[in-house]
Protein backbone atom coordinates (compact mmCIF):
# COMPACT_ATOMS: atom_id res chain seq x y z
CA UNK A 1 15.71 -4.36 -0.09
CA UNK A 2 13.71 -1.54 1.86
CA UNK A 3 15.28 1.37 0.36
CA UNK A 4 13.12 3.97 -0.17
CA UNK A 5 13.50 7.20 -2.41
CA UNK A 6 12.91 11.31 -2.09
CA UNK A 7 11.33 13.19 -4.09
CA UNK A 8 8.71 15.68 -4.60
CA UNK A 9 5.70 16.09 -5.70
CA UNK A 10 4.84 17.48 -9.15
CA UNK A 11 1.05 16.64 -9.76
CA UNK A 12 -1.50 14.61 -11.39
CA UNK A 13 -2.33 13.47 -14.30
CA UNK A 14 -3.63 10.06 -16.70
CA UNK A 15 -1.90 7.72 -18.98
CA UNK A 16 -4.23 5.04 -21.31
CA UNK A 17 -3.63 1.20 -21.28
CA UNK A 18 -3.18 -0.60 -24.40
CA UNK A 19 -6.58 -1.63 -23.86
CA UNK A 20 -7.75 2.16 -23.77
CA UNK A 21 -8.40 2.31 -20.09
CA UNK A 22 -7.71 5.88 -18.43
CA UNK A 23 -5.45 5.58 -14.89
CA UNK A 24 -5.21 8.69 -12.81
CA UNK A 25 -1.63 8.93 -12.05
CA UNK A 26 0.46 11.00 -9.67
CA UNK A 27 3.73 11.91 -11.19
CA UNK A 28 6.85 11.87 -8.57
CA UNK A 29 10.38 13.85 -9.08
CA UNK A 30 13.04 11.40 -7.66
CA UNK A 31 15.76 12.98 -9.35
CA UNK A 32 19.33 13.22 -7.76
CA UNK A 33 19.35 11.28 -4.91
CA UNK A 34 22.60 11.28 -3.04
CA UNK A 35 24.15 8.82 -0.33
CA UNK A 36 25.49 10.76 2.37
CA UNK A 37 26.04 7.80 4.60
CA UNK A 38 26.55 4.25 5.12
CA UNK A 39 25.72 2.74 8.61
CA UNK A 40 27.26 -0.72 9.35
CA UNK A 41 26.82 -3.23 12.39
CA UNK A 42 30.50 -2.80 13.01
CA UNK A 43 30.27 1.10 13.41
CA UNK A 44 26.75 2.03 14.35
CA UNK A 45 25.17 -1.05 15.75
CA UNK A 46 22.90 -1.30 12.35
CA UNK A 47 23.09 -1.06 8.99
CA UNK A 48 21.23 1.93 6.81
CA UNK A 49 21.59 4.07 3.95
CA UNK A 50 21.20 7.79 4.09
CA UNK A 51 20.76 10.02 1.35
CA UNK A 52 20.03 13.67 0.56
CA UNK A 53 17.50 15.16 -2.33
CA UNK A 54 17.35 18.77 -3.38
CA UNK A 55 19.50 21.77 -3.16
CA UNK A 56 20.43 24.36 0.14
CA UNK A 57 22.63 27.41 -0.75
CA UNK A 58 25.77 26.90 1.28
CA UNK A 59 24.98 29.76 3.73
CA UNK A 60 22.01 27.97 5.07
CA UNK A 61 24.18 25.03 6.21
CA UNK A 62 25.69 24.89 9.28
CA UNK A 63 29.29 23.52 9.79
CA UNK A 64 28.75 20.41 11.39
CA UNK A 65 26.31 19.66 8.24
CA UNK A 66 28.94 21.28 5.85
CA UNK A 67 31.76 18.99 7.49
CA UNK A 68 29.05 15.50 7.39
CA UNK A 69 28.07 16.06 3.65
CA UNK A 70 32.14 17.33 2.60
CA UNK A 71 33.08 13.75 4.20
CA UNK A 72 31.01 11.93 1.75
CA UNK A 73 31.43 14.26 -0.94
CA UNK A 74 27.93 15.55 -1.61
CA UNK A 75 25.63 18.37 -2.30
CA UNK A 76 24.09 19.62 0.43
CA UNK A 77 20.43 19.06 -0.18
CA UNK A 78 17.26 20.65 1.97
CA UNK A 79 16.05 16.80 2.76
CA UNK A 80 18.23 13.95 4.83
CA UNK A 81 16.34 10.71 4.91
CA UNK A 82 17.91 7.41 6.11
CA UNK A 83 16.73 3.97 4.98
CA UNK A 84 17.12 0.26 6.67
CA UNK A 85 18.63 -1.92 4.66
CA UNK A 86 20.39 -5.30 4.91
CA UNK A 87 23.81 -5.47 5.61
CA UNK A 88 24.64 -7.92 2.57
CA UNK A 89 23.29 -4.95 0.49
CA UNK A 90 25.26 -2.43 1.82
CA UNK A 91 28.42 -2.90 -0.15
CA UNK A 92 25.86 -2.55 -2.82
CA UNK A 93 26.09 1.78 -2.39
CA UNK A 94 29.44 4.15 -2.54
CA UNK A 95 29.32 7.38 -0.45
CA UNK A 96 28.68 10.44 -3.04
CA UNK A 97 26.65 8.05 -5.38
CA UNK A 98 23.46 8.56 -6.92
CA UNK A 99 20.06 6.15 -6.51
CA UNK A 100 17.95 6.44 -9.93
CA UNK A 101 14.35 5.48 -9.85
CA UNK A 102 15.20 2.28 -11.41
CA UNK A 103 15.07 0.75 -8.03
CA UNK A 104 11.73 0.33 -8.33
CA UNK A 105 10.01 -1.58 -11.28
CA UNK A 106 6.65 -1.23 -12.90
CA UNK A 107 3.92 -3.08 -11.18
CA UNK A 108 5.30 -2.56 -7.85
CA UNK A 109 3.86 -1.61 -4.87
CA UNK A 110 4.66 1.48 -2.60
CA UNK A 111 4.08 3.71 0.23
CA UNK A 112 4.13 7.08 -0.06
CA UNK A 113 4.94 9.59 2.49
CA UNK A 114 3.90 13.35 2.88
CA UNK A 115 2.53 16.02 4.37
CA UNK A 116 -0.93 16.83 3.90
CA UNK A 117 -2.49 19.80 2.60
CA UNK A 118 -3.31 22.17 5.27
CA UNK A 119 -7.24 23.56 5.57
CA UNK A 120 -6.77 25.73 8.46
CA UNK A 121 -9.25 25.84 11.21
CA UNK A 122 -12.43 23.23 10.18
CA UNK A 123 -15.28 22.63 12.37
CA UNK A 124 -16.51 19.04 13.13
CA UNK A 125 -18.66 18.32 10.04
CA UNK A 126 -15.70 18.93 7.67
CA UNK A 127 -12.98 17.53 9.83
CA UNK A 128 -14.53 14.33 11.83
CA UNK A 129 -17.61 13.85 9.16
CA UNK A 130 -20.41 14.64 12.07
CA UNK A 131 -23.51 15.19 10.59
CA UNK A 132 -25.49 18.24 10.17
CA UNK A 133 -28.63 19.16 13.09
CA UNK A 134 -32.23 19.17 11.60
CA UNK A 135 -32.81 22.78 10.48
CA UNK A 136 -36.02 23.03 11.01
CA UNK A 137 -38.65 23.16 13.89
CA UNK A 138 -36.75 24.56 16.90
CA UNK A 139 -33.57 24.84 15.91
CA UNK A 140 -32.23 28.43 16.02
CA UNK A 141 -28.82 29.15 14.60
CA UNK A 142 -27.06 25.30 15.59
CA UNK A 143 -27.24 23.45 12.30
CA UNK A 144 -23.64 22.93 12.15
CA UNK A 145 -23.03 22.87 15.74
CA UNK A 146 -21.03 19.76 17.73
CA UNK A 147 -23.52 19.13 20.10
CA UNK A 148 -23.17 18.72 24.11
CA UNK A 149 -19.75 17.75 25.10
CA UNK A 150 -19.47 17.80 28.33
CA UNK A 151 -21.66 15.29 31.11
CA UNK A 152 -23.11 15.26 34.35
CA UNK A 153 -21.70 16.14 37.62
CA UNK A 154 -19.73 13.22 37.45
CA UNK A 155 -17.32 13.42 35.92
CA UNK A 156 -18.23 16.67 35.16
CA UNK A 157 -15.39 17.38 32.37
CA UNK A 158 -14.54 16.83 28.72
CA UNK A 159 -12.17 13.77 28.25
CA UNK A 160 -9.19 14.52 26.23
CA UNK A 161 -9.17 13.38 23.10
CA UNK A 162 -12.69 14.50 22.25
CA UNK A 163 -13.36 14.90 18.71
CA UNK A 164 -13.92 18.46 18.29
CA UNK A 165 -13.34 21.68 15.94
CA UNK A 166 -9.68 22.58 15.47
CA UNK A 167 -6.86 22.68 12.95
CA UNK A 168 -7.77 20.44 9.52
CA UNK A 169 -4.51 18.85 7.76
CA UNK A 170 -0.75 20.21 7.79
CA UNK A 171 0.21 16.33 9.19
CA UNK A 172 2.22 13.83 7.71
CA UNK A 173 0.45 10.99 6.36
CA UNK A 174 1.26 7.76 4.41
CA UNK A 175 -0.78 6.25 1.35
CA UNK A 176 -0.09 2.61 1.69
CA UNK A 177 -0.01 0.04 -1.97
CA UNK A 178 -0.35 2.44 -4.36
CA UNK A 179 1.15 0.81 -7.83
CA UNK A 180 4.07 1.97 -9.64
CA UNK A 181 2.32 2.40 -13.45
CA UNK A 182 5.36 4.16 -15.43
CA UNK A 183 9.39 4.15 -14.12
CA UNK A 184 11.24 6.80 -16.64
CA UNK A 185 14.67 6.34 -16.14
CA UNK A 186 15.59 9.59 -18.28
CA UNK A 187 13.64 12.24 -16.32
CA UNK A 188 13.86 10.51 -13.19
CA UNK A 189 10.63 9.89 -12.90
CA UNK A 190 8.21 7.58 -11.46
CA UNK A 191 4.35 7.26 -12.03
CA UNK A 192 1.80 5.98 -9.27
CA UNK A 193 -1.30 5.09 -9.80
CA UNK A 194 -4.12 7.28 -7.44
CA UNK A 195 -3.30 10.30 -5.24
CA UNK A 196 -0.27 11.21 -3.03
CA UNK A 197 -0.65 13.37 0.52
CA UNK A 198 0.26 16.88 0.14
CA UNK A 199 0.52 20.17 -2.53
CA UNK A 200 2.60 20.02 -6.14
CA UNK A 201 6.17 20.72 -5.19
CA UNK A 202 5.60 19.37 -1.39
CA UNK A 203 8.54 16.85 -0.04
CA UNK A 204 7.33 13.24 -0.71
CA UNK A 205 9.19 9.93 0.61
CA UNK A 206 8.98 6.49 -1.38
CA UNK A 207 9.62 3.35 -0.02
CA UNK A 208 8.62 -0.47 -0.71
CA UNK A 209 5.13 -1.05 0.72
CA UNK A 210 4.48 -2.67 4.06
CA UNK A 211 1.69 -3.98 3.06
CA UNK A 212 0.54 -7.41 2.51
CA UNK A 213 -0.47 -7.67 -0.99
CA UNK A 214 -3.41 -10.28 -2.18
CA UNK A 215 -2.59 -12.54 -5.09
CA UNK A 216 -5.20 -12.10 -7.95
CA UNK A 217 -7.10 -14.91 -8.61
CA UNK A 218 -10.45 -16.61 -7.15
CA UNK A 219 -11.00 -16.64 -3.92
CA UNK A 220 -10.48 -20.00 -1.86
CA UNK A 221 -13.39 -19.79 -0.51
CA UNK A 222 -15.20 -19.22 -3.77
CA UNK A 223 -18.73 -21.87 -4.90
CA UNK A 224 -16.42 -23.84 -7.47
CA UNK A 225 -17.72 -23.94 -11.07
CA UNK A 226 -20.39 -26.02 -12.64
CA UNK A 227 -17.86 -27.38 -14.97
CA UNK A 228 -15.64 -27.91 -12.13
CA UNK A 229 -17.69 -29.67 -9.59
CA UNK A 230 -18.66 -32.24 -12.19
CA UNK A 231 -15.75 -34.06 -12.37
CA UNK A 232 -16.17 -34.14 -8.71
CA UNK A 233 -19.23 -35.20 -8.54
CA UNK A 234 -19.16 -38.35 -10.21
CA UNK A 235 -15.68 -39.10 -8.79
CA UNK A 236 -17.40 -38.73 -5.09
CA UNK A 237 -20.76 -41.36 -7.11
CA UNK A 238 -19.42 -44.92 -6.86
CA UNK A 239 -18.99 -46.66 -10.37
CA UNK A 240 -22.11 -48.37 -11.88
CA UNK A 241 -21.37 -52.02 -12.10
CA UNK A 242 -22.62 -54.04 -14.98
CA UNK A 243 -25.92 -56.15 -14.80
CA UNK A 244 -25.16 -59.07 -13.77
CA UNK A 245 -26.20 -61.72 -16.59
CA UNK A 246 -29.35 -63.93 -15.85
CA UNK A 247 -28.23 -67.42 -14.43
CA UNK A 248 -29.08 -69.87 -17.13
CA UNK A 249 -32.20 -72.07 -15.99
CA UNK A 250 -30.69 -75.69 -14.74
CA UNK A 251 -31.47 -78.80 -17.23
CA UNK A 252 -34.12 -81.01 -15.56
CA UNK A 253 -33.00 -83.76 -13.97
CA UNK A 254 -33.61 -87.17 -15.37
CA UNK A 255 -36.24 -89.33 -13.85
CA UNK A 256 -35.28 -91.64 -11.63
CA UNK A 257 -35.77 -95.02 -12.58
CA UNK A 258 -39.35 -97.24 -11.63
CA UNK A 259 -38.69 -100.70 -9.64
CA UNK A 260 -39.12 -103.44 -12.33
CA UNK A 261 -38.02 -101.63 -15.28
């Protein structure tokens, strides 16, 4: 199943392993998530879930939103998402129902989805990671300057695209196998290990991760062990065959007997 979940953001903080490790954790609000619709094959050429998170007065929605959300009989909420899933899970979802955090189990891994904090206008250094001019012999008042950007007479222009100063952040970004640590069920909750894109109380969106995830374990490729490559060893040795017992020295031969005996 790919369905995701809204949410916001709340902050950050740590929870302790029961071996006394410290995780930094970023703690989501998934709370209240309503289905506002159900796409099928038969009626919209796919088949998706959408659902709504949050709360809009009802003079900030408009009546072709009022008359959408009063067919399913939901809250209007300020966020509409809409989620792929398969069609055999469909009849799994009533219009009106609510999606708890439970979807999602500890040890999982997600994507999350957000916009990131905005740092208004940022020169190259702090947006693209240029480094710094020498300051020192000859250089007047450039140390944090981009350089030449143009070229010669041919072209003779800037290319688009160009790295240059401008506006830092305010863009939606996604976070890609971050692990869910903590799932509480009660509060609505869910707990992901490392940091999320945006500010506390920013619009967040969860979904299954995309990601291929590596198995733990040793590597394939890995020397294999001394204790390992033993056994090998003397299976690839052929087998040590007994010494073969000295042949027994053959009795003389009797004389042969002398003419006139």
């Amino acid at each position: 199943m790919t369905l995701g979940l809204v949410g916001r953001k709340v902050g950050m903080t740590r929870v302790f392993t029961d071996d006394g490790d410290s995780l930094p954790v970023t703690v989501l609000d998934v709370s209240d998530n309503r289905v506002t619709q159900i796409k099928t094959p038969a009626t919209d050429g796919y088949s998706a879930v959408q659902v709504t998170f949050g709360k809009r007065r009802a003079s900030r929605v408009n009546k072709a939103a009022a008359g959408h959300l009063a067919k399913a009989g939901a809250e209007a909420g300020h966020v509409l998402r809409e989620f792929r899933v398969p069609e055999s899970d469909v009849a799994n979802f009533k219009l009106g129902g609510k999606i708890g955090p439970d979807i999602f189990k500890v040890g999982q891994m997600v994507d999350v989805s957000g916009i990131s904090q905005g740092k208004g206008f940022a020169g190259v250094i702090k947006r693209h990671h240029f480094s710094s001019n020498r300051a020192s012999h000859g250089n007047s008042l450039s140390t944090n300057k981009p350089g030449s950007t143009g070229m010669a007479q041919d072209p003779g222009r800037v290319f688009p695209g160009k790295r240059m100063a401008g506006h830092l952040g305010a863009v939606q970004r996604t976070v890609q196998g971050l692990e869910v640590v903590r799932v509480d069920a009660e509060r609505q909750l869910l707990l992901v290990k490392g940091s999320v894109p945006g500010s506390r109380g920013r619009d967040i969106v969860v979904r299954p991760t995309t990601k291929a995830t590596r198995v733990k374990g040793p590597s394939p490729k890995a020397a294999p062990s001394k204790a390992a490559a033993q056994p090998r060893a003397a299976a690839a040795q052929p087998a040590k065959t007994a010494p073969a017992a000295k042949a027994a020295p053959a009795a003389k031969a009797a004389p042969a007997p002398t003419k006139g005996a």
